[in-house]
Protein backbone atom coordinates (compact mmCIF):
# COMPACT_ATOMS: atom_id res chain seq x y z
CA UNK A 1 188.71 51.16 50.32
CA UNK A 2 189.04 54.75 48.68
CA UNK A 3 189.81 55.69 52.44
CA UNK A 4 192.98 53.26 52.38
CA UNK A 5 194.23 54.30 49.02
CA UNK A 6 194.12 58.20 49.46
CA UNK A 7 195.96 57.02 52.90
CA UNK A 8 198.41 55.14 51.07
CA UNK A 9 199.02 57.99 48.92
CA UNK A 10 199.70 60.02 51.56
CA UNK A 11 202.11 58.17 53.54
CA UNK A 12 204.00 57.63 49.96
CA UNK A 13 203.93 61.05 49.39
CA UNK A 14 205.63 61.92 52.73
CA UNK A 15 208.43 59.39 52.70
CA UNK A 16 209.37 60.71 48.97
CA UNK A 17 209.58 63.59 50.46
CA UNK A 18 211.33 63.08 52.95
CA UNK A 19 214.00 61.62 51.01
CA UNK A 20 214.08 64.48 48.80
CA UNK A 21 214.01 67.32 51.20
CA UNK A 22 215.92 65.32 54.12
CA UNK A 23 213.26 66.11 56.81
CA UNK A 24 212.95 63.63 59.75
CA UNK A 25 209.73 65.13 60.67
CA UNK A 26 208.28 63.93 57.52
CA UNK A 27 209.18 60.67 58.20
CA UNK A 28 207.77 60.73 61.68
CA UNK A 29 204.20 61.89 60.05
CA UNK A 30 204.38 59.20 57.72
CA UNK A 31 205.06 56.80 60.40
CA UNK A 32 202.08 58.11 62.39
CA UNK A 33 199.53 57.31 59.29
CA UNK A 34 200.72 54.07 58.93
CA UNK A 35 199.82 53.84 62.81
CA UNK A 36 196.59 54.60 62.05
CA UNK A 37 196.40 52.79 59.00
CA UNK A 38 197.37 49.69 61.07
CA UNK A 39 195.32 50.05 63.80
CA UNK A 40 192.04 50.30 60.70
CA UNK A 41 193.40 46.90 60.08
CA UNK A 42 193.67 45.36 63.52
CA UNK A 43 189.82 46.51 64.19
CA UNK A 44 188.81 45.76 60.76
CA UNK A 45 185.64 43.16 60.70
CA UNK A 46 187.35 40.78 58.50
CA UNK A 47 190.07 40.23 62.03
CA UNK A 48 187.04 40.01 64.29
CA UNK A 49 184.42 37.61 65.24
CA UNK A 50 181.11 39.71 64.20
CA UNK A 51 177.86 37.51 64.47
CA UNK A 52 174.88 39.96 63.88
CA UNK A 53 171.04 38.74 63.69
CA UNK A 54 167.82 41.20 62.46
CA UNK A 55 164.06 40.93 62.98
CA UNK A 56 162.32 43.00 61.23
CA UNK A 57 158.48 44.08 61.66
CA UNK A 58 156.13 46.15 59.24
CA UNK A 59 152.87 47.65 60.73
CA UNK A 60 150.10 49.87 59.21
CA UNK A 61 148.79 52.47 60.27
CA UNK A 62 145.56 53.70 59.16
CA UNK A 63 144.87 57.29 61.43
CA UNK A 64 145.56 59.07 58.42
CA UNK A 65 143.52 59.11 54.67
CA UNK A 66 146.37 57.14 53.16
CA UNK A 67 147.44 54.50 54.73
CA UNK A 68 151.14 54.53 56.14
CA UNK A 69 153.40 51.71 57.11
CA UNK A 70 155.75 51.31 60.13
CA UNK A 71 159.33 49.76 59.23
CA UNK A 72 161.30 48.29 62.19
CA UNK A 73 164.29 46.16 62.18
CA UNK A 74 166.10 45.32 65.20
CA UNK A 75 169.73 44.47 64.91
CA UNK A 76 171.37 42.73 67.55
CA UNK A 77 174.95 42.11 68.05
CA UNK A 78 175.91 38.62 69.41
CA UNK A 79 180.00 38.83 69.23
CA UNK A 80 182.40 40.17 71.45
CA UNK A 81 183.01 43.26 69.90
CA UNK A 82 181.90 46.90 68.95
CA UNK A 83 180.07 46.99 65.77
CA UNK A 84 180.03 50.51 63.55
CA UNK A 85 177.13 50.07 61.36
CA UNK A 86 175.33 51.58 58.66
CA UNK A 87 171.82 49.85 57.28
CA UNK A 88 170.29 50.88 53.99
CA UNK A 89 167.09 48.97 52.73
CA UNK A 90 166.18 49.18 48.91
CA UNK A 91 163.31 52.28 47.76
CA UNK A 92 161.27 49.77 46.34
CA UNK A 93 158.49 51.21 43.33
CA UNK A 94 155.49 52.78 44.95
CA UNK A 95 157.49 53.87 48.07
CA UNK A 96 157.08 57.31 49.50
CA UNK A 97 159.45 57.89 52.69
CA UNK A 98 157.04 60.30 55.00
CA UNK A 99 159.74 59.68 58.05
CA UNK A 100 163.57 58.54 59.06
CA UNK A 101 165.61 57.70 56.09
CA UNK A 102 166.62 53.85 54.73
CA UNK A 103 169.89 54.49 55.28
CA UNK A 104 171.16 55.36 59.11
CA UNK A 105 174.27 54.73 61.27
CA UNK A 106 174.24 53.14 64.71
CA UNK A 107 177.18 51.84 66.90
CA UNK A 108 175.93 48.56 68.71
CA UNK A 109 178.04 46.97 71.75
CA UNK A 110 178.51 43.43 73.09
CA UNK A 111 174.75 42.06 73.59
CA UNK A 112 172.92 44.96 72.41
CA UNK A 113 170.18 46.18 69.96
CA UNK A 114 170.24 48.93 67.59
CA UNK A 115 166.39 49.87 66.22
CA UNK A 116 166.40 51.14 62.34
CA UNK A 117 163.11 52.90 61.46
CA UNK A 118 161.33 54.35 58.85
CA UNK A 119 157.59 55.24 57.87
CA UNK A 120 156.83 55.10 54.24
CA UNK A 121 153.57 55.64 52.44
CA UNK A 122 151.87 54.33 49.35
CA UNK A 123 148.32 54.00 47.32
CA UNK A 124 148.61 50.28 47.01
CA UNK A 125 151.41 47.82 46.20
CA UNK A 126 153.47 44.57 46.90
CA UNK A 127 156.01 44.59 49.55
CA UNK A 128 158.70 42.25 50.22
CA UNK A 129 161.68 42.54 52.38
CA UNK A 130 164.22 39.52 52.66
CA UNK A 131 167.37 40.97 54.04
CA UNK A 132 168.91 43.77 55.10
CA UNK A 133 172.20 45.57 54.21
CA UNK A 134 174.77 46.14 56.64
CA UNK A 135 178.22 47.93 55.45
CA UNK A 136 180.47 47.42 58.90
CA UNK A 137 184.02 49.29 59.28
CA UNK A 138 186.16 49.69 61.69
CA UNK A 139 185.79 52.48 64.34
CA UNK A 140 187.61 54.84 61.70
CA UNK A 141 185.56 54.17 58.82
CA UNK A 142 188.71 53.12 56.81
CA UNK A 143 188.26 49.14 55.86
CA UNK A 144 184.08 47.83 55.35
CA UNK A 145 182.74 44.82 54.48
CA UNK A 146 179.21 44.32 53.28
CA UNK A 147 176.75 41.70 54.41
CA UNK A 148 173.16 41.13 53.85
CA UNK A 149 171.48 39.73 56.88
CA UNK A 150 168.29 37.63 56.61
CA UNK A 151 164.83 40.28 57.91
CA UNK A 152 162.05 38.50 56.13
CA UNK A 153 158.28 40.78 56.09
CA UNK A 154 155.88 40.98 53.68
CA UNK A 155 153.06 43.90 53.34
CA UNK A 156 150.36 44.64 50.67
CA UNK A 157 148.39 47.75 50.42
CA UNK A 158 145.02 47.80 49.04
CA UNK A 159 143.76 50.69 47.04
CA UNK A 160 141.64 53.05 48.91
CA UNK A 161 137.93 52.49 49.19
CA UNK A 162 134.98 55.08 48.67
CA UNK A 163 131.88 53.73 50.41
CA UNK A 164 129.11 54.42 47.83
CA UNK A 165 125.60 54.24 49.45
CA UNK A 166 124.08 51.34 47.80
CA UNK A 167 121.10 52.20 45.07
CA UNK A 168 118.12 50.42 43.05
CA UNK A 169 119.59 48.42 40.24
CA UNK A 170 117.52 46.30 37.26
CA UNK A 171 119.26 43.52 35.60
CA UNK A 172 118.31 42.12 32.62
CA UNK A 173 119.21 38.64 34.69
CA UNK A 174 119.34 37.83 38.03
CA UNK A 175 120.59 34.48 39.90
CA UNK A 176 117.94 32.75 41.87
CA UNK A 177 118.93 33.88 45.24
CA UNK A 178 117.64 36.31 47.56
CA UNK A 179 119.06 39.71 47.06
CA UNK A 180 117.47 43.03 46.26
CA UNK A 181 117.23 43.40 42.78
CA UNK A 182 113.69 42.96 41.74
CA UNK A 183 113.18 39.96 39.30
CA UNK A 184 110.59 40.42 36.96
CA UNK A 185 108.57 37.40 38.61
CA UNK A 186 106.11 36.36 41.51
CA UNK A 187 107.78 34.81 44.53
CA UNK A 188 108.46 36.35 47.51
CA UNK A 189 109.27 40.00 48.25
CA UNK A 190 108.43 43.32 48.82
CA UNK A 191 106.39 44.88 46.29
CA UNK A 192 102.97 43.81 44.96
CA UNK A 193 103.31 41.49 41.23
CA UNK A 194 99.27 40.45 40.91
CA UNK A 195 97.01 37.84 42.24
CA UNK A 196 96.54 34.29 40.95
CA UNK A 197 94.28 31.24 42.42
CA UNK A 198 95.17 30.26 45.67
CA UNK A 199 97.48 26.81 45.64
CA UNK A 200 97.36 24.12 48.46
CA UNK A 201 100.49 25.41 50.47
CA UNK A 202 99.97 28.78 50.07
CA UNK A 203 100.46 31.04 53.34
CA UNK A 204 96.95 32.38 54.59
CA UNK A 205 98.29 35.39 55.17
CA UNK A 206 99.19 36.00 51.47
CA UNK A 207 95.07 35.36 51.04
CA UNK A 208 93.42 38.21 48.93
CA UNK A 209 90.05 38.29 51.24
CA UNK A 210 88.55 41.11 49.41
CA UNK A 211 89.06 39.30 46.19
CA UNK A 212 87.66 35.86 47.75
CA UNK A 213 84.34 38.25 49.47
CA UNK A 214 83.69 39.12 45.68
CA UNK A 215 84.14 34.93 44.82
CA UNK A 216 82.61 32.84 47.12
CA UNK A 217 83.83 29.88 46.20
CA UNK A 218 87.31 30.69 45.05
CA UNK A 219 90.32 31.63 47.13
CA UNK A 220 92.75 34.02 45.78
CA UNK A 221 96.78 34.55 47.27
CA UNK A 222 98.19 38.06 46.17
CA UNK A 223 102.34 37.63 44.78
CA UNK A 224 105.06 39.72 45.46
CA UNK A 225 107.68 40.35 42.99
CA UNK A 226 110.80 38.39 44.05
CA UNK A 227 114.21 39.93 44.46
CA UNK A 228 117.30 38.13 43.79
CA UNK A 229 120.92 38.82 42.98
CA UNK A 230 122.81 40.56 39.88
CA UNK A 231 125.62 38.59 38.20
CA UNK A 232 128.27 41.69 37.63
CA UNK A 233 132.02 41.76 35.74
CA UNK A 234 134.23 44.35 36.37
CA UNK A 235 136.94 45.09 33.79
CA UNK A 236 139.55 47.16 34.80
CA UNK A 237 141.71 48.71 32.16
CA UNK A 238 145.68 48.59 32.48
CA UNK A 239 147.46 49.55 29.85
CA UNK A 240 150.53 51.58 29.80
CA UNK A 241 149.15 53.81 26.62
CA UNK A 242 145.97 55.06 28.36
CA UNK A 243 147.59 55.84 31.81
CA UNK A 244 148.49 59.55 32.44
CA UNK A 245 151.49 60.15 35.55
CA UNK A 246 151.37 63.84 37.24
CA UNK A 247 153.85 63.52 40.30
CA UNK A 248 153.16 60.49 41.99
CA UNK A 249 149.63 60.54 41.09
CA UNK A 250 148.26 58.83 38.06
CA UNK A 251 145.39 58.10 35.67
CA UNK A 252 145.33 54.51 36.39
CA UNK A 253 145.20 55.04 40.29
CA UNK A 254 142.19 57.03 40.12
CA UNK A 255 140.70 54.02 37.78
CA UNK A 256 141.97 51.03 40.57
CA UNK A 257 140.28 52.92 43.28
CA UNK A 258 136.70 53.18 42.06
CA UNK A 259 137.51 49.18 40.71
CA UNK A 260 137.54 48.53 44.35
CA UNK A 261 134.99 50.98 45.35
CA UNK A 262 132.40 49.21 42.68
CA UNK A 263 133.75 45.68 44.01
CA UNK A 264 132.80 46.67 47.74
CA UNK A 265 129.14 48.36 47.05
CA UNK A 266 128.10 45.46 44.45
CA UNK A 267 129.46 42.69 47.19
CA UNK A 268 127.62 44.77 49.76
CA UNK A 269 123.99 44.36 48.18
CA UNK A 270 125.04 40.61 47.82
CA UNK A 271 125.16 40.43 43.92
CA UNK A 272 127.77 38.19 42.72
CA UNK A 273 130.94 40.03 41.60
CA UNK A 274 134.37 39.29 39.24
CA UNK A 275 136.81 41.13 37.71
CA UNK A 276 139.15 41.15 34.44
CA UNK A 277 142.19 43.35 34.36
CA UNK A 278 143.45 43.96 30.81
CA UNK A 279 147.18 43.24 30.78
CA UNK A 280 149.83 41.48 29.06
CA UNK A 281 148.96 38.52 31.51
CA UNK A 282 145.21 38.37 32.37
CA UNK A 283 144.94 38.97 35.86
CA UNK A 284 141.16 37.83 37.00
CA UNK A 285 139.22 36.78 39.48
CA UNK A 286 136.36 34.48 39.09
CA UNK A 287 132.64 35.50 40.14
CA UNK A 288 132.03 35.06 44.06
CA UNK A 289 130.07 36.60 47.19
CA UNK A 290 130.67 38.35 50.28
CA UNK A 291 133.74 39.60 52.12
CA UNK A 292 136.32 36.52 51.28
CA UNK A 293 135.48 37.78 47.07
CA UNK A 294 136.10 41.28 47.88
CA UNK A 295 139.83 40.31 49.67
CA UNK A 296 140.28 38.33 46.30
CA UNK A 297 139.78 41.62 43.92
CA UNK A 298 141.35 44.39 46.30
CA UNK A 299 144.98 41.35 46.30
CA UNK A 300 145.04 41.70 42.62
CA UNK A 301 144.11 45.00 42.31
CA UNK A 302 147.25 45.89 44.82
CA UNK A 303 149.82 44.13 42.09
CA UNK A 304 148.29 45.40 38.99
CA UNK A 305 150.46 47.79 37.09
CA UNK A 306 149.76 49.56 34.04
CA UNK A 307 152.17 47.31 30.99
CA UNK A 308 153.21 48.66 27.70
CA UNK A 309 153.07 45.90 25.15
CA UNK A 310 152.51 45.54 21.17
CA UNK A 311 149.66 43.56 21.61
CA UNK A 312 147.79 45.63 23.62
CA UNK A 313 146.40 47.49 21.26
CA UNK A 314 142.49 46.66 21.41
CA UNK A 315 140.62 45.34 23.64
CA UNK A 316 138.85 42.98 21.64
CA UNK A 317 141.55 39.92 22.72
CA UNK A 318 139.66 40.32 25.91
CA UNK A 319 138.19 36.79 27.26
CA UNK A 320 134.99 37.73 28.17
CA UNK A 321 133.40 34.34 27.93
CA UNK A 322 134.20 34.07 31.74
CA UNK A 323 131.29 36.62 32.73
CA UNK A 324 127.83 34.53 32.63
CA UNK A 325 125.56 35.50 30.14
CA UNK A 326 123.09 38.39 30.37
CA UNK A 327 125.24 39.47 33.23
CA UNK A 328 125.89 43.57 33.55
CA UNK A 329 129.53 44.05 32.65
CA UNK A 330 131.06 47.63 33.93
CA UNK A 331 134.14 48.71 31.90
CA UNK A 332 136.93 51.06 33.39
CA UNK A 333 139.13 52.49 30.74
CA UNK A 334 140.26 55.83 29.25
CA UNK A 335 139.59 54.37 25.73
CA UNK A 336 141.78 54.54 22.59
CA UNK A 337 141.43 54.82 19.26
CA UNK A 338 138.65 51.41 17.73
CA UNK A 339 138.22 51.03 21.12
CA UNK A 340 134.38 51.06 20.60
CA UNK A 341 134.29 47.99 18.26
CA UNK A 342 134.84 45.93 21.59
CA UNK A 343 131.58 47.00 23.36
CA UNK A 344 129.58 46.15 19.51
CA UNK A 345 131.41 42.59 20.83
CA UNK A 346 129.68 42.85 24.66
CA UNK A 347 126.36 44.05 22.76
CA UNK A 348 126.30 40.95 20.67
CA UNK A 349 126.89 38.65 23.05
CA UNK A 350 123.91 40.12 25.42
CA UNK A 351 125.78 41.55 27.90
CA UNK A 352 124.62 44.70 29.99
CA UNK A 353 127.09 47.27 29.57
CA UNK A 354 128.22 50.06 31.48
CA UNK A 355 131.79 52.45 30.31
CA UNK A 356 133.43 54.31 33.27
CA UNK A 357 135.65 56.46 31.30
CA UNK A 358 138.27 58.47 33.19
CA UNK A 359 138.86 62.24 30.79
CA UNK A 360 142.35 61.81 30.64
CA UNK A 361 142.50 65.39 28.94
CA UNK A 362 140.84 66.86 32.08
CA UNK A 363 143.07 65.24 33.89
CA UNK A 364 146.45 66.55 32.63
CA UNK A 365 145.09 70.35 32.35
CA UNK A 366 147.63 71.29 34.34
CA UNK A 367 150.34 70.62 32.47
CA UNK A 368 148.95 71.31 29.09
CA UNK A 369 150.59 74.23 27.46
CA UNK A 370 148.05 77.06 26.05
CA UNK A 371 149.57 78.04 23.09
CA UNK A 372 147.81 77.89 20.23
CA UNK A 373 148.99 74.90 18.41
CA UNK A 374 148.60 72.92 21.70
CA UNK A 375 145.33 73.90 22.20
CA UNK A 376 144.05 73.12 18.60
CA UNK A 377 145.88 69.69 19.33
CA UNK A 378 143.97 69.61 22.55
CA UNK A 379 140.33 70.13 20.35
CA UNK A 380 141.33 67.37 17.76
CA UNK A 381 141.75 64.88 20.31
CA UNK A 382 138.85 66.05 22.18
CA UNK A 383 136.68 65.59 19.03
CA UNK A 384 137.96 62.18 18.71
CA UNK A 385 137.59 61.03 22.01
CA UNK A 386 133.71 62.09 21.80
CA UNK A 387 133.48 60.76 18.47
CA UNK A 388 134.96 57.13 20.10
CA UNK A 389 132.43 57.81 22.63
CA UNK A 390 129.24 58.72 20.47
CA UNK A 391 130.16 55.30 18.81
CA UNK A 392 129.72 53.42 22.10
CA UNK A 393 125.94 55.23 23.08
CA UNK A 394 124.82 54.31 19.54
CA UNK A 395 124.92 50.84 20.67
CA UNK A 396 122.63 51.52 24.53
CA UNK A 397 125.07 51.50 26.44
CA UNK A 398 125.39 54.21 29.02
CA UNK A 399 128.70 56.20 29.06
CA UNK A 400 130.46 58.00 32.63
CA UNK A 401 133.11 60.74 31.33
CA UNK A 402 134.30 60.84 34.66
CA UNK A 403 136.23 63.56 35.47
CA UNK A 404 138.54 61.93 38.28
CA UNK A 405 138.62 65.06 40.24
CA UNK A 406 134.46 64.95 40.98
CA UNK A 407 133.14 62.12 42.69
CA UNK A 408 131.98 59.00 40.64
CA UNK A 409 128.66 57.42 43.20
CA UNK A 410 125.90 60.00 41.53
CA UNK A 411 127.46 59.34 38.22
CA UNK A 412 126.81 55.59 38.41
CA UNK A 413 123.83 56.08 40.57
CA UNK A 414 122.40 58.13 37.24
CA UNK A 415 123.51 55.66 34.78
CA UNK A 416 122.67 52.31 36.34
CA UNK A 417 118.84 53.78 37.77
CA UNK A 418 116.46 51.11 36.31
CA UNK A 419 114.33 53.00 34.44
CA UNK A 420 117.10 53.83 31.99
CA UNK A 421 118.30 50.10 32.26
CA UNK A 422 114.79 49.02 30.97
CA UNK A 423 114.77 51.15 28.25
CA UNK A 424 118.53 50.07 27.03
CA UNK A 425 118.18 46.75 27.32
């Protein structure tokens, strides 16, 4: 409507001054404005029948490291008339346009379609679409009316996935199924446990003949040591105080993605796997096997966002009473201060424990100033992250400082090798 006012104020402006200067030419301007002020009226969209429908379709595609998703909406004009458009779609959170823009123009006729496209790209998120906003005018852009027409289409992007090559793990306990972690027991399997005195039932290929030549009249069967699965909890850290933003990367990204890639390479080897993300609302997900548990983690890891909240203070509100006993629990967090008194909680409950602890002073090197007060306020809070961390390795438990820019699979391949398991147990 600014249009039709500064109009307005023309056409005033030339009939006052017409009267005061006594030119008809004035007059005849002012009566051509009001022309075209009436003809903005008579093609307005409030005097015409406009029916307009939208479809709208959201496709990934994966060809490049991130993935990138496809936006189409189709408008199509099912009145009589000629439409002047211009569709805008909200920038939701997460969104990075790579292509088009989310707002564009078109001009659709009787019967025809009008395609509105963009590509954006994100590193995981929630996306909903219900409508679409359409500002029509009339073919001079002077009168619009708004509507929002119904484009329904959902998306969700998963975090991205490092493959890890899968690696020799001892667990303090294992579920009785068959897996690959060794068990500590005779049964079936791979590597040689001992000998005992041969059972009706036994296989005769299992018989230890050169043990039996030695015995006459005894029969030996040699045992393997039988492999079974790992019960594993993941906890994944999100709150707002330990997560770092640089650009439209983050601290807390970084932690979501090896989440996932730990979720995929445990599910992989067949262990049982859940997961525990530290929020104002627990977000979990209960233990379970194969491909259908690891959609279940990477959908809540693709809502999760890092919360600020009072109460967030320590982790030792976390429920961990929904990981089985004796099971290895693997903590993701950039730690804050007391931090530590929550894994003397996992310790006393018998819980395997492994800290994945992204260096969030690494991290934001970049921006750190280097004078020298920064930099001795960089060393303090060095110290007392390593002091936090000393804290946690008094009680055996193994501790990653992951710097996020190397990569984490020989870091956990170091820290979860059974020997060292054994020994920490």
């Amino acid at each position: 409507m600014n249009k039709v006012v500064i109009l307005l104020v023309i056409i005033f402006s030339l009939l006052l001054a017409a009267l005061v200067t006594t030119h008809a030419d004035l007059i005849w301007l002012a009566l051509l404005c009001c022309a075209y002020l009436g003809m903005g009226f008579l093609q307005s969209p409030a005097t015409r029948k406009v029916k307009l429908s939208a479809t709208r379709s959201v496709e990934k595609n994966t060809t490049n490291t991130l993935a990138t998703m496809d936006v189409s909406v189709e408008i199509t004009n099912q009145g009589t008339d000629l439409v002047r458009l211009v569709l805008s779609d909200p920038l939701q959170f997460g969104m990075t346009i790579k292509d088009g823009q989310t707002t564009q123009t078109a001009l659709v006729q009787s019967g025809e379609s009008a395609v509105f496209k963009y590509t954006f790209q994100s590193e995981r998120g929630n996306f909903a679409w219900k409508t679409i906003r359409a500002r029509l005018s009339d073919s001079f852009g002077l009168i619009e009316t708004e509507l929002d027409l119904p484009a329904e289409a959902k998306i969700q992007v998963h975090p991205e996935l490092n493959k890890f090559r899968p690696f020799p793990l001892r667990s303090q306990r294992t579920l009785h199924s068959a897996g690959s972690i060794p068990a500590r027991f005779g049964g079936s399997g791979t590597d040689f446990w001992g000998v005992r005195e041969y059972q009706p039932g036994d296989p005769l290929r299992r018989l230890d003949w050169r043990l039996t030549a030695r015995h006459p009249h005894q029969f030996f069967t040699k045992e393997f040591e039988q492999e079974e699965i790992a019960d594993i909890g993941l906890i994944l850290d999100a709150r707002q105080k330990t997560n770092l933003q640089l650009g439209e990367d983050s601290l807390f990204e970084h932690a979501a993605r090896a989440t996932a890639s730990l979720a995929e390479m445990f599910l992989r080897q067949g262990n049982r796997v859940s997961l525990l993300v530290y929020q104002r609302r627990y977000a979990s997900v209960f233990p379970g096997y194969g491909k259908l548990q690891l959609n279940r983690i990477l959908h809540t890891l693709a809502r999760i966002t890092p919360e600020s909240d009072s109460s967030l203070n320590s982790l030792n509100f976390l429920p961990i009473r929904m990981f089985a006993s004796h099971s290895l629990i693997v903590v993701i967090s950039p730690l804050l201060s007391g931090d530590w008194q929550f894994f003397r909680r996992l310790r006393a409950y018998g819980y395997q424990v492994l800290l994945i602890s992204p260096d969030p002073l690494a991290y934001a090197r970049p921006i750190l100033p280097a004078d020298r007060d920064s930099q001795l306020a960089i060393r303090l809070t060095r110290l007392e992250r390593q002091t936090e961390i000393n804290q946690i390795t008094q009680l055996w438990i193994p501790v990653i400082d992951w710097q996020v820019s190397q990569p984490l699979a020989p870091l956990v391949r170091t820290a979860l090798r059974p020997t060292r398991l054994r020994r920490e147990s």
